[in-house]
Structures are given as C-alpha cells and as structure tokens.
Protein backbone atom coordinates (compact mmCIF):
# COMPACT_ATOMS: atom_id res chain seq x y z
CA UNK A 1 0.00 0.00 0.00
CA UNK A 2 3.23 2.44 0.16
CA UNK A 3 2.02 5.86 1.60
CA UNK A 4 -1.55 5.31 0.78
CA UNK A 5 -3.82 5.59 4.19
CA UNK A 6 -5.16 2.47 5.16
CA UNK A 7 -8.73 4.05 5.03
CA UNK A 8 -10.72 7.15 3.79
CA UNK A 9 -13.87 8.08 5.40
CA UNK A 10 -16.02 9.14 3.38
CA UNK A 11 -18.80 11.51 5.21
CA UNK A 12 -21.80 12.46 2.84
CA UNK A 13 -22.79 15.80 4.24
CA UNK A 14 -26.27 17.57 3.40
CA UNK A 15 -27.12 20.69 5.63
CA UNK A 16 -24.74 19.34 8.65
CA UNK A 17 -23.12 22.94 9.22
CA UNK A 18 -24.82 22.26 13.04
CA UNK A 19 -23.56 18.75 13.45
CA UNK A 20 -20.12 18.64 11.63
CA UNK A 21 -18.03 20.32 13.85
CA UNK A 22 -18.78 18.28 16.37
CA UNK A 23 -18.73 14.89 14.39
CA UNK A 24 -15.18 16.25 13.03
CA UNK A 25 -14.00 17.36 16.67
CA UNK A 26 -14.39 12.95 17.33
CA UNK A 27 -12.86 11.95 13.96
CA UNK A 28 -9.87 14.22 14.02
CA UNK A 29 -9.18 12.87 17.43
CA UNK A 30 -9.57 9.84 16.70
CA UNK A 31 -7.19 9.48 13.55
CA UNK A 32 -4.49 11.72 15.54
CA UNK A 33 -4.79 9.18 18.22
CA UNK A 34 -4.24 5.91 15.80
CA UNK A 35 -0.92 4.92 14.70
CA UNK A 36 -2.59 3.99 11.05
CA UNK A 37 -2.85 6.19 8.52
CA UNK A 38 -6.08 7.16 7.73
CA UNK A 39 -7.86 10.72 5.73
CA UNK A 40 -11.09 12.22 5.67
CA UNK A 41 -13.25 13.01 2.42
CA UNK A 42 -16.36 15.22 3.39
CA UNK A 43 -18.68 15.68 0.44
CA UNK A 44 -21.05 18.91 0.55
CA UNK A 45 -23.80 17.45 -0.93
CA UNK A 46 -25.71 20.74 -2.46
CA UNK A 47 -26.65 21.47 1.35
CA UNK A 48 -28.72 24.88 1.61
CA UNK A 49 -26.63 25.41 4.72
CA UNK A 50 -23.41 26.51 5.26
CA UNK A 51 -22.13 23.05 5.58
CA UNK A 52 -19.32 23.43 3.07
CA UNK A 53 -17.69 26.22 4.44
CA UNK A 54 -17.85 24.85 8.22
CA UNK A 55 -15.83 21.48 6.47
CA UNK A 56 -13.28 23.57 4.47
CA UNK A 57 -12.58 25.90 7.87
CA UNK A 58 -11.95 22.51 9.71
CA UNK A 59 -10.38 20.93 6.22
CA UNK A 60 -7.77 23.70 7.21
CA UNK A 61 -6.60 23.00 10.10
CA UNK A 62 -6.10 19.15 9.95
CA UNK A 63 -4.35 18.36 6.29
CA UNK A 64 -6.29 14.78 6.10
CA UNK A 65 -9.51 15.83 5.94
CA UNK A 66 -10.45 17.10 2.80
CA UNK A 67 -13.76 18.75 1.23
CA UNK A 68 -15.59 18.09 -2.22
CA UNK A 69 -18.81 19.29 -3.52
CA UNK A 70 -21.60 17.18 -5.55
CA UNK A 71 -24.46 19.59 -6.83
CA UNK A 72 -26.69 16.36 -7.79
CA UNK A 73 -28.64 15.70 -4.85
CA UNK A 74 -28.88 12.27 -3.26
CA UNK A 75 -26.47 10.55 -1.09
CA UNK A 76 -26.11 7.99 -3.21
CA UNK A 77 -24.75 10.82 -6.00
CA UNK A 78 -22.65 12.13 -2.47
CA UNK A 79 -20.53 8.62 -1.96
CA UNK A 80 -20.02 8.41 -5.29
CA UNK A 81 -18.07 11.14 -5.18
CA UNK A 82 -16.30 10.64 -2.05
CA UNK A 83 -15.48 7.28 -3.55
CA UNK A 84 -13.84 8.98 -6.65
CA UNK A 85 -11.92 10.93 -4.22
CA UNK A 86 -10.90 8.49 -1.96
CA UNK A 87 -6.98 7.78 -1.87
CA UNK A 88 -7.03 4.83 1.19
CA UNK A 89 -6.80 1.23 0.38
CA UNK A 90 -9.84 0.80 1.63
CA UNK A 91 -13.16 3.41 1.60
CA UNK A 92 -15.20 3.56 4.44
CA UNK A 93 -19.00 5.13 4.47
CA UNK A 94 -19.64 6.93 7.44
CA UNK A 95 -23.12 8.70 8.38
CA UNK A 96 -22.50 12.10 9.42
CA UNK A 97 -24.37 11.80 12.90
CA UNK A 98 -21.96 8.85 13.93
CA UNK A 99 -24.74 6.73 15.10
CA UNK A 100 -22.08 4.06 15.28
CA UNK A 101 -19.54 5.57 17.36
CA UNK A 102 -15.91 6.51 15.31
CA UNK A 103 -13.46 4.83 17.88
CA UNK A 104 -15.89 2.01 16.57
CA UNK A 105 -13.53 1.91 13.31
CA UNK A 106 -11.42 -0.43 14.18
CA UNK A 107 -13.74 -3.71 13.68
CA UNK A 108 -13.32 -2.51 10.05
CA UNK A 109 -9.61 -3.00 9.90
CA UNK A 110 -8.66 -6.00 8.06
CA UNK A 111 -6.50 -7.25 11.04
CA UNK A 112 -9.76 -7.90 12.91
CA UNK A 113 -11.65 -9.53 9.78
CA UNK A 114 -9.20 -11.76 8.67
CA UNK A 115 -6.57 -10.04 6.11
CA UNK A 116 -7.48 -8.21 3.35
CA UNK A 117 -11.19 -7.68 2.43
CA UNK A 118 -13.61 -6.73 -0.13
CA UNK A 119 -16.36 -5.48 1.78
CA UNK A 120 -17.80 -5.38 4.65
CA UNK A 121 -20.72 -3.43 5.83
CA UNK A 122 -21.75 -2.31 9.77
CA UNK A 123 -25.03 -4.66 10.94
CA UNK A 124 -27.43 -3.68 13.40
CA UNK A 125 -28.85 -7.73 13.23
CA UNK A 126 -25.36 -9.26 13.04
CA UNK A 127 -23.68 -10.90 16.18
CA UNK A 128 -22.60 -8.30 18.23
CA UNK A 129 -24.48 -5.52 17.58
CA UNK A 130 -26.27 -3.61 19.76
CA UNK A 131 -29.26 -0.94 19.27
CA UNK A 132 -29.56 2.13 21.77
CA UNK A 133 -32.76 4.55 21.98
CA UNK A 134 -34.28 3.25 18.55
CA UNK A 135 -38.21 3.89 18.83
CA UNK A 136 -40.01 0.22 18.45
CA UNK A 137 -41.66 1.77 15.50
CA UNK A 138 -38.39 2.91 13.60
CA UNK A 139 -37.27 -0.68 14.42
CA UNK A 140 -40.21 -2.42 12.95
CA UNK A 141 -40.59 -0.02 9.74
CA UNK A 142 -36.55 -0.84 9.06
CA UNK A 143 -36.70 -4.78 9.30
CA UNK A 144 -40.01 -4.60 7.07
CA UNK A 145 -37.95 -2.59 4.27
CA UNK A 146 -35.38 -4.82 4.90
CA UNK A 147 -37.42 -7.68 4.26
CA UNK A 148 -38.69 -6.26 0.80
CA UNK A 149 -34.63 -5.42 0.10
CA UNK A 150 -33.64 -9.20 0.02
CA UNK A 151 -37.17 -10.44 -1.12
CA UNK A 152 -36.60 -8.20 -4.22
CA UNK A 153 -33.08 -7.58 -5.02
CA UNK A 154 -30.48 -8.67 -2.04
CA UNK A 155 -30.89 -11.72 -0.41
CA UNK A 156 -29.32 -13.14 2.59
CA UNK A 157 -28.03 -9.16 3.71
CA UNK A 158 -30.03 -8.69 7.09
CA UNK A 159 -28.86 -4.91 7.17
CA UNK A 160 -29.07 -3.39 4.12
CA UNK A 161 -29.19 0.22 5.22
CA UNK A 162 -27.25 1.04 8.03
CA UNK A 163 -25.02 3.79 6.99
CA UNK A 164 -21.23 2.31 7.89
CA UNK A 165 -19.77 0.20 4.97
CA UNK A 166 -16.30 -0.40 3.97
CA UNK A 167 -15.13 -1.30 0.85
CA UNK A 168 -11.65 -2.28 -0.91
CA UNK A 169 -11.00 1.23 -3.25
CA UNK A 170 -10.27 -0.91 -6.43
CA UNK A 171 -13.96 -2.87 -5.98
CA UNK A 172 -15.86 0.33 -4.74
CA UNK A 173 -14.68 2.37 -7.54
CA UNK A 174 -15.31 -0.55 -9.85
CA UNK A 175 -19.01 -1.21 -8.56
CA UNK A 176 -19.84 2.92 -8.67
CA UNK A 177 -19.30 2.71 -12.12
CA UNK A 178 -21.99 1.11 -13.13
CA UNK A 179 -24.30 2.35 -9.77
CA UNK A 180 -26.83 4.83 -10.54
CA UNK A 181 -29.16 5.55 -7.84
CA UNK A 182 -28.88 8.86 -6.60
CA UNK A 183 -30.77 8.41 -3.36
CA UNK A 184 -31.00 6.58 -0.21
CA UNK A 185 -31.29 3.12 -1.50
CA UNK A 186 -27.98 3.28 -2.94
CA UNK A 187 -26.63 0.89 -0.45
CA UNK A 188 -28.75 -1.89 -2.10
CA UNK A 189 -27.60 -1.34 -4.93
CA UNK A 190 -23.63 -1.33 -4.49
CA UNK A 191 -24.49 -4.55 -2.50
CA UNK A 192 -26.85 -6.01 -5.30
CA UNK A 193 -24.08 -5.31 -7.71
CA UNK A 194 -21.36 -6.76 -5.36
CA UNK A 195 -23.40 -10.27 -5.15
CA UNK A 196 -24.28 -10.13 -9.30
CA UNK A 197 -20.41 -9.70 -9.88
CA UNK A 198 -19.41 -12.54 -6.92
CA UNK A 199 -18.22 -10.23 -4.20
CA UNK A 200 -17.59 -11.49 -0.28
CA UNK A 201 -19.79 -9.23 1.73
CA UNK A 202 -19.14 -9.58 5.13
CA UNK A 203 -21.85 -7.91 8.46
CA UNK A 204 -19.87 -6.84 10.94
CA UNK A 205 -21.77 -6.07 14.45
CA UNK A 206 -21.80 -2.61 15.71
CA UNK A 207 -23.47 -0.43 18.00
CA UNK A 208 -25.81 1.43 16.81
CA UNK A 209 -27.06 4.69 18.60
CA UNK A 210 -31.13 6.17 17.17
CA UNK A 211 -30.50 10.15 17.08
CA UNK A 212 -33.06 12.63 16.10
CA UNK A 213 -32.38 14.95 13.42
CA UNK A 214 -32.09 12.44 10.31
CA UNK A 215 -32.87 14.11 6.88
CA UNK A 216 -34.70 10.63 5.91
CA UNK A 217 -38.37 11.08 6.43
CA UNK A 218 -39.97 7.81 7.58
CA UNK A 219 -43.00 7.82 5.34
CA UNK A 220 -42.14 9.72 2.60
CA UNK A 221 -38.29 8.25 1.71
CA UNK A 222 -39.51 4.36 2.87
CA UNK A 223 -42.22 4.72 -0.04
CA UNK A 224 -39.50 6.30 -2.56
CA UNK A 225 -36.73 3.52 -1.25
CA UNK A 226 -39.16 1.01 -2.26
CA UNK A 227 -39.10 2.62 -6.02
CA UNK A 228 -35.55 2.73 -5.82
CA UNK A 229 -35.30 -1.14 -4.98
CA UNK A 230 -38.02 -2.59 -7.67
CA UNK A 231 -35.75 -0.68 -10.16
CA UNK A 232 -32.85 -2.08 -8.53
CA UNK A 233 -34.24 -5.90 -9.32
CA UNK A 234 -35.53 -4.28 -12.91
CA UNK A 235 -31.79 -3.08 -13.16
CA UNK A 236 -30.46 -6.79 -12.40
CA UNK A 237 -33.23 -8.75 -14.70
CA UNK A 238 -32.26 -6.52 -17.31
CA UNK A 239 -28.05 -6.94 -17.24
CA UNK A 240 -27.74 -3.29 -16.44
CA UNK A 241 -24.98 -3.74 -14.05
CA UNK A 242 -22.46 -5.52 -16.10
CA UNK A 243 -18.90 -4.88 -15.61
CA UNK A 244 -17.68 -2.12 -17.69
C-alpha cells in the first residue's frame, strides 16, 4: 500500500453545518490518536446550509480531511463522489451523525476480519451488535424494508441500510461505475451489484445509537426507497450492471 492511508472516510454531508463540527471534533481525534494512517473526504452534498464552508474551515486545520462538492442531490450521488476521491486502500461510508460511534472503526480494519477484504458493511442484526434509543416503531418499519430489500433484489443481507460500509478502493470504484441511484437506497444497490459480480460481503456487528435529526423522512423516503429497490431488481433482470 506504500504511503496510501489504510482508510478514507467518506462523510456524505447535506445541511450538517450544526452537526459537523462536532462529528469532526471525534474523527480528528480519533485518527491523531491511531498509529494507522487514515484521511477524511467530506462531500457537501448541495446542502442549503453553510455546511461546506464549516468542512473547508476545519479541512484547514487538519491536512487529512479534505472537502468536495456534488451539486446532484442524493447521497447515493454524495458517496459516489467521495469514492472517486478516496486515496485509502480501503473506503469507508460513514453517516455524518456517527450513530455508530468513530473509535468504533477499528472492527473494520482488516486485522480484525481476517486479512485483506472486499467489503464489509456495519449490521445492526449481526452478532454483536447492539441498538440504543431506537423507537419500536423505527425498528419495525426498518426490518419490514429490509425484508422487501432481500425479497426483491439482495438476499441473505439482514442490514441493508445502516449507513457504515467499507469497501476495498479498487472494488468500490469498480461497482460505482456502473451504480446509478442517486438516493437513499444506494446501499442496495452497491451490494446487489457486489453479489451479481461474486463479491464477499461480510456484516460486521456494531453499535448502533437512534439520534433525532435524520434528513430521511420515515414515510415519505420508505415509499421512494421502495421505487428505488423494484428498479434495482428491474436493473439486475435486465443486465444493467455488467462490468464495464
């Protein structure tokens, strides 16, 4: 790997100029207190906020983290950008409100899966996992989407959606070239893609901490996530995601 870091982070960011200091406060400290090396991408997704220039002040003042901006809207349009940016060996997906906590990181590293990886993705249902101050409703609406997710386009995956997945750079830049959802339900599809083109995915248990202040909307993103997924399996049936 040379001088490459070991990981990027990639943090999607849409109108976090509130939570991002704070959320780069923990990852800053936690990469200056790690002997690996390890950067930061943070991708201003066209936030109406002043997200971007809270990430370049902080971009500033700690030379790994670094800021790009996507004007298409989606998160799925943010990663994909992040991954293009991305200089670590491996990429890792990180949710902005670090509902799984960043010294967490480490149970990503391939010395605790086993050598070298191609992906792996954080699990709420996995062994080991734990869930902390999720409503019973949020809990129920998430395994019934998740149910539709491997009933229609990703079977066996028990965890689909939570926000923490790491991926070799070479693979994730491989499978986001053919990816083309925009929006939330990206994360079926890079995994849809990875099991079409024979990928190991491993779930890796994490806790997992429910925060208020999400940008998805319960009723009104579960109903457009359930588009996104029947044109995922359309997408499959019809050999859309063949290697390029």
């Amino acid at each position: 790997m040379n001088n490459e870091p070991l990981m990027t982070i990639i943090i999607p960011a849409y109108n976090e100029a509130h939570r991002l200091p704070e959320t780069l406060r923990r990852v800053t400290a936690f990469i200056e207190a790690r002997s690996e090396l390890l950067d930061v991408v943070v991708v201003n997704n066209n936030s109406r906020d002043n997200t971007r220039e809270v990430a370049l002040r902080i971009a500033e003042q700690h030379p790994y983290v670094h800021t790009v901006d996507q004007p298409i809207q989606g998160k799925g349009a943010a990663v994909r950008k992040g991954v293009l940016a991305a200089t670590g060996h491996y990429i890792f997906i990180c949710d902005a409100d670090l509902a799984m906590p960043i010294e967490e990181l480490p149970r990503f590293f391939p010395e605790k899966l086993g050598g070298d990886y191609e992906i792996a993705i954080g699990s709420r249902e996995a062994p080991g996992s734990q869930r902390y101050n999720e409503p019973w409703y949020r809990h129920v609406m998430g395994r019934v989407f998740n149910f539709v997710v491997r009933t229609l386009a990703v079977p066996g995956i028990q965890d689909t959606q939570c926000g923490f997945k790491a991926l070799r750079r070479d693979i994730a830049r491989e499978i986001f070239s053919v990816q083309k959802i925009n929006g939330f339900a990206f994360d079926a599809e890079i995994l849809a893609i990875a099991q079409q083109w024979g990928y190991a995915v491993l779930e890796v248990g994490i806790p997992w901490y429910y925060g208020e202040g999400s940008s998805v909307h319960p009723i009104r993103d579960s109903w457009r996530m359930v588009r996104e997924v029947l044109r995922i399996r359309r997408n499959v049936q019809a050999g859309m995601y063949e290697r390029l």
